[in-house]
N, C-alpha and C. Protein backbone atom coordinates (compact mmCIF):
# COMPACT_ATOMS: atom_id res chain seq x y z
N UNK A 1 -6.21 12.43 -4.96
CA UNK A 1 -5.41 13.30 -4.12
C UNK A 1 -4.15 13.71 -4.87
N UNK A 2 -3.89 15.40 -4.69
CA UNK A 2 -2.35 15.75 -5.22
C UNK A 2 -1.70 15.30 -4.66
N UNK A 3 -0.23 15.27 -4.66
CA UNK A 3 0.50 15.22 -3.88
C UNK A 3 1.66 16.49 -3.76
N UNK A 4 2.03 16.80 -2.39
CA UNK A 4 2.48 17.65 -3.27
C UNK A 4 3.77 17.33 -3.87
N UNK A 5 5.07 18.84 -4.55
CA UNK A 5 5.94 18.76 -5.81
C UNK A 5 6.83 17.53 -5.16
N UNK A 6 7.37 17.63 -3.49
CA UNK A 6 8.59 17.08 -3.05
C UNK A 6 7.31 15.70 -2.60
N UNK A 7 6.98 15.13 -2.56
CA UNK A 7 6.22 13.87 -2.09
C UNK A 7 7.02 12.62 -3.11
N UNK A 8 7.37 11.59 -2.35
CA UNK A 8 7.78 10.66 -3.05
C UNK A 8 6.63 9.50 -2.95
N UNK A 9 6.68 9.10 -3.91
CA UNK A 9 5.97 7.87 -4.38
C UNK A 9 6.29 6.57 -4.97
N UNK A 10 5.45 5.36 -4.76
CA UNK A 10 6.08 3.86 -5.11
C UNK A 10 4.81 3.63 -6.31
N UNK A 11 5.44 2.64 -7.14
CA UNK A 11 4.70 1.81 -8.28
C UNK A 11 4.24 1.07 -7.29
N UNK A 12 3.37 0.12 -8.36
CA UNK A 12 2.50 -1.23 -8.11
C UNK A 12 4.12 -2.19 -7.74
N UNK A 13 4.87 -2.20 -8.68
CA UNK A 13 6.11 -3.00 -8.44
C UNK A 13 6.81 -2.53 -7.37
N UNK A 14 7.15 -1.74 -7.08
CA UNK A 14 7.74 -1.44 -5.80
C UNK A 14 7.39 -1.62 -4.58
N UNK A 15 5.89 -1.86 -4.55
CA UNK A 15 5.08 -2.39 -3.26
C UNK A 15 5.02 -3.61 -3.49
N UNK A 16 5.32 -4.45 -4.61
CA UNK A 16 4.89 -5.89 -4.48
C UNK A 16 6.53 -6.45 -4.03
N UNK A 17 7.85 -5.48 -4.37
CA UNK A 17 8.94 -5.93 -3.70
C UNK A 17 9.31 -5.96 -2.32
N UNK A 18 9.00 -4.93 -1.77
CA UNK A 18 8.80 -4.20 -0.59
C UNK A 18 8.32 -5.17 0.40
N UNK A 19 6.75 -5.64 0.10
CA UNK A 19 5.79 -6.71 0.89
C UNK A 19 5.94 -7.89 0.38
N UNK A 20 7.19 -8.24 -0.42
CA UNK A 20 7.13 -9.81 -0.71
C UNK A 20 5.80 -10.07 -0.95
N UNK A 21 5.03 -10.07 -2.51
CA UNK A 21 4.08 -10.80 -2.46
C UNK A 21 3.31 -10.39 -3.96
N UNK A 22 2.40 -11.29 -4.44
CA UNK A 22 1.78 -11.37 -5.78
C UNK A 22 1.24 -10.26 -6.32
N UNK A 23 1.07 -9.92 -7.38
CA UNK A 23 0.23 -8.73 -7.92
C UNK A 23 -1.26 -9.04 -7.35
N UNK A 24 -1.13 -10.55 -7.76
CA UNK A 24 -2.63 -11.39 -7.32
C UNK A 24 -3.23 -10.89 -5.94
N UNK A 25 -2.08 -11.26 -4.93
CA UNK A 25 -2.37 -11.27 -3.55
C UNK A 25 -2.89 -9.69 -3.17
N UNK A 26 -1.76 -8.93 -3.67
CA UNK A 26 -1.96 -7.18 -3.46
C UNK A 26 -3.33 -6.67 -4.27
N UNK A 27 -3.62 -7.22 -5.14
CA UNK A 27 -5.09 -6.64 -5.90
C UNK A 27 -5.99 -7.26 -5.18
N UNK A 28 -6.35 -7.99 -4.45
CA UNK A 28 -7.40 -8.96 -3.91
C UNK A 28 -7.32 -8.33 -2.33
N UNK A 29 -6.10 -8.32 -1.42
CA UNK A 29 -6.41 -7.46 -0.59
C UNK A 29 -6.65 -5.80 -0.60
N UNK A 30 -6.24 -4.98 -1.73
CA UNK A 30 -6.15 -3.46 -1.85
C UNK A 30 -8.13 -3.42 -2.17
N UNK A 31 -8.91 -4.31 -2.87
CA UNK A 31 -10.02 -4.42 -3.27
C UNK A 31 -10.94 -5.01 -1.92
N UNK A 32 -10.55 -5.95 -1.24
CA UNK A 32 -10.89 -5.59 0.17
C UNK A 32 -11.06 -4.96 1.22
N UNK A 33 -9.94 -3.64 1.06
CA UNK A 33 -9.79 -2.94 1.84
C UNK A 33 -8.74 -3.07 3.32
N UNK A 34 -7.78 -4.21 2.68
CA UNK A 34 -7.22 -4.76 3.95
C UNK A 34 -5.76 -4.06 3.47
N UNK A 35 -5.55 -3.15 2.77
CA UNK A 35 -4.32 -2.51 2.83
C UNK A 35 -4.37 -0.54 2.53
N UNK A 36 -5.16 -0.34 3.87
CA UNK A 36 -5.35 1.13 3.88
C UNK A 36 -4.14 2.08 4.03
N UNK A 37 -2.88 1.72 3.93
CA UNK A 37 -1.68 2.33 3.86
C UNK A 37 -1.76 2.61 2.47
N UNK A 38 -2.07 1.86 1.63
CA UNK A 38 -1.91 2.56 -0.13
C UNK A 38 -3.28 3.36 -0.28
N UNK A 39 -2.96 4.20 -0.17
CA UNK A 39 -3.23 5.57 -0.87
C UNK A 39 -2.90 6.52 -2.27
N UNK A 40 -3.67 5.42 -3.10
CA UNK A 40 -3.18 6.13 -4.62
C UNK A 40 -3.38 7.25 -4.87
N UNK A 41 -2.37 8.15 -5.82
CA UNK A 41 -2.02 8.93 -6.05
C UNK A 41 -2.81 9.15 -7.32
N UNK A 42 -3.55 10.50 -6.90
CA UNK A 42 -4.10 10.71 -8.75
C UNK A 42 -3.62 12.12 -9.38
N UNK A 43 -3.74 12.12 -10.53
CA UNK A 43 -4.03 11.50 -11.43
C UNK A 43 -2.70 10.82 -11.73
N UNK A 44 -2.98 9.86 -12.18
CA UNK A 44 -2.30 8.53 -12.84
C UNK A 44 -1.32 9.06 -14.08
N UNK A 45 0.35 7.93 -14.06
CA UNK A 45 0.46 8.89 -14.67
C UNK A 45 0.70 7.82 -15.88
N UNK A 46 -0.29 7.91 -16.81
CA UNK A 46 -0.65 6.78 -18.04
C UNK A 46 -1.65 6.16 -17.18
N UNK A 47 -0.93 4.73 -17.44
CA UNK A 47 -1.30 3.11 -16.74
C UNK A 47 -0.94 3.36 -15.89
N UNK A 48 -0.37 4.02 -14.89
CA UNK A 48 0.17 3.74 -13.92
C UNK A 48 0.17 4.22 -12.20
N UNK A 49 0.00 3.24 -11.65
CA UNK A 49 -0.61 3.53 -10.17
C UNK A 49 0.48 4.01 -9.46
N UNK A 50 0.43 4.96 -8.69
CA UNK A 50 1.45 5.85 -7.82
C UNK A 50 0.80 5.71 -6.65
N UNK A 51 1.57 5.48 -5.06
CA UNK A 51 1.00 5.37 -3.96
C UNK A 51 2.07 6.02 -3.41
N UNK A 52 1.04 6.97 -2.15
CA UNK A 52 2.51 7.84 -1.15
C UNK A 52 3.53 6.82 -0.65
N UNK A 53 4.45 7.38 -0.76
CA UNK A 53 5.67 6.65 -0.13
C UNK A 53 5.96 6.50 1.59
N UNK A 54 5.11 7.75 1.65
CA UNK A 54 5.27 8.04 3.37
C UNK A 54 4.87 6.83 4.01
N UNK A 55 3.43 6.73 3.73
CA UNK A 55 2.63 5.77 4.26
C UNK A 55 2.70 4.29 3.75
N UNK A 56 3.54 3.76 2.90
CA UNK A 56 4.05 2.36 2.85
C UNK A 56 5.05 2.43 4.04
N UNK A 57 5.71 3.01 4.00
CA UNK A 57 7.46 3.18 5.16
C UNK A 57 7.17 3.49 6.65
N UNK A 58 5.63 4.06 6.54
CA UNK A 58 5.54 4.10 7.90
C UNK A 58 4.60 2.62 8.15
N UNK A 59 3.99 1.94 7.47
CA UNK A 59 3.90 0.41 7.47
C UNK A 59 5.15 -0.77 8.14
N UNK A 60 6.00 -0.46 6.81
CA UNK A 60 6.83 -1.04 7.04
C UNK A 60 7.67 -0.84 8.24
N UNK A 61 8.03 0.46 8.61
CA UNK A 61 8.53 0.23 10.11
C UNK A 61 7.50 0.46 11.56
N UNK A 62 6.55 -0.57 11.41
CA UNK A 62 5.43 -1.29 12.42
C UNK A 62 4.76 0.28 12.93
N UNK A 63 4.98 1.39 12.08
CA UNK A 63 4.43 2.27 13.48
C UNK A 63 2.81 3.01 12.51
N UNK A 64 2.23 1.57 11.93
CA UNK A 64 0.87 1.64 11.40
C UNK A 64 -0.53 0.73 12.14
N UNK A 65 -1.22 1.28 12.87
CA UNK A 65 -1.92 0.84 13.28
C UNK A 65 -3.70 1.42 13.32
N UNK A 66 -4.59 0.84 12.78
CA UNK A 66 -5.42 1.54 12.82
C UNK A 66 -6.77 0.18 13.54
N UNK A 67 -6.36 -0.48 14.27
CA UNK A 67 -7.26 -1.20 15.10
C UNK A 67 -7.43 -2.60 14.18
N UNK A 68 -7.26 -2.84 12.75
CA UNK A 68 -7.16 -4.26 12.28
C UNK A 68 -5.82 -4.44 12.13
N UNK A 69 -5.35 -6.36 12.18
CA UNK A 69 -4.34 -6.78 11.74
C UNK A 69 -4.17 -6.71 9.47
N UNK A 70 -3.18 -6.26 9.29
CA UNK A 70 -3.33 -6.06 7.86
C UNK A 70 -2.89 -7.17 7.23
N UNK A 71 -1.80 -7.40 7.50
CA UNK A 71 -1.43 -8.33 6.61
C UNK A 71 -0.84 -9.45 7.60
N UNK A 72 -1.41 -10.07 8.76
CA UNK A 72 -1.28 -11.36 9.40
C UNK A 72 -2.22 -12.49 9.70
N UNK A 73 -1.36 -13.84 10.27
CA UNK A 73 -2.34 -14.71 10.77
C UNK A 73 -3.84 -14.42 10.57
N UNK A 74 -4.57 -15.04 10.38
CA UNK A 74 -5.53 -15.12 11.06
C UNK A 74 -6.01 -16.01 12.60
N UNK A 75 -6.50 -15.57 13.40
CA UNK A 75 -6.30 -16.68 14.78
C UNK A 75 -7.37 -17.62 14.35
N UNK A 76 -7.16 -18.89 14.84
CA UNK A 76 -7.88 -19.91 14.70
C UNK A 76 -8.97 -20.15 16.65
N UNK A 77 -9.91 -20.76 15.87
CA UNK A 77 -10.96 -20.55 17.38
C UNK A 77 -10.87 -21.69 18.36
């Protein structure tokens, strides 16, 4: 996906500051599919992964919901 000229975007590092949490943890859930807010940005620019900015921030202020919990608890039975 383009983005377009004015679209801001986050690194891999900027989402792992953001969500408090491992490169480990973020590659293992983004490969699951349990973090459908990142939406990489192509083409790449080198090595490097670009994700919309919109849609981390609209994460982060709770108003992301698409019927799974993303990044909580799991309930116990």
């Amino acid at each position: 996906m383009t983005p377009p000229p004015d679209a801001r975007c986050y690194t891999v590092a900027d989402i792992l500051a953001k969500l408090h949490m491992s490169y480990r943890t973020f590659h293992r859930l983004k490969t699951a599919g349990r973090l459908p807010f990142c939406e990489e940005i192509r083409p790449r620019l080198g090595n490097i992964s670009r994700y919309r900015a919109d849609l981390v921030d609209r994460y982060l202020r709770n108003e992301w919901y698409d019927g799974i919990a993303v990044l909580g608890r799991r309930r116990r039975a």
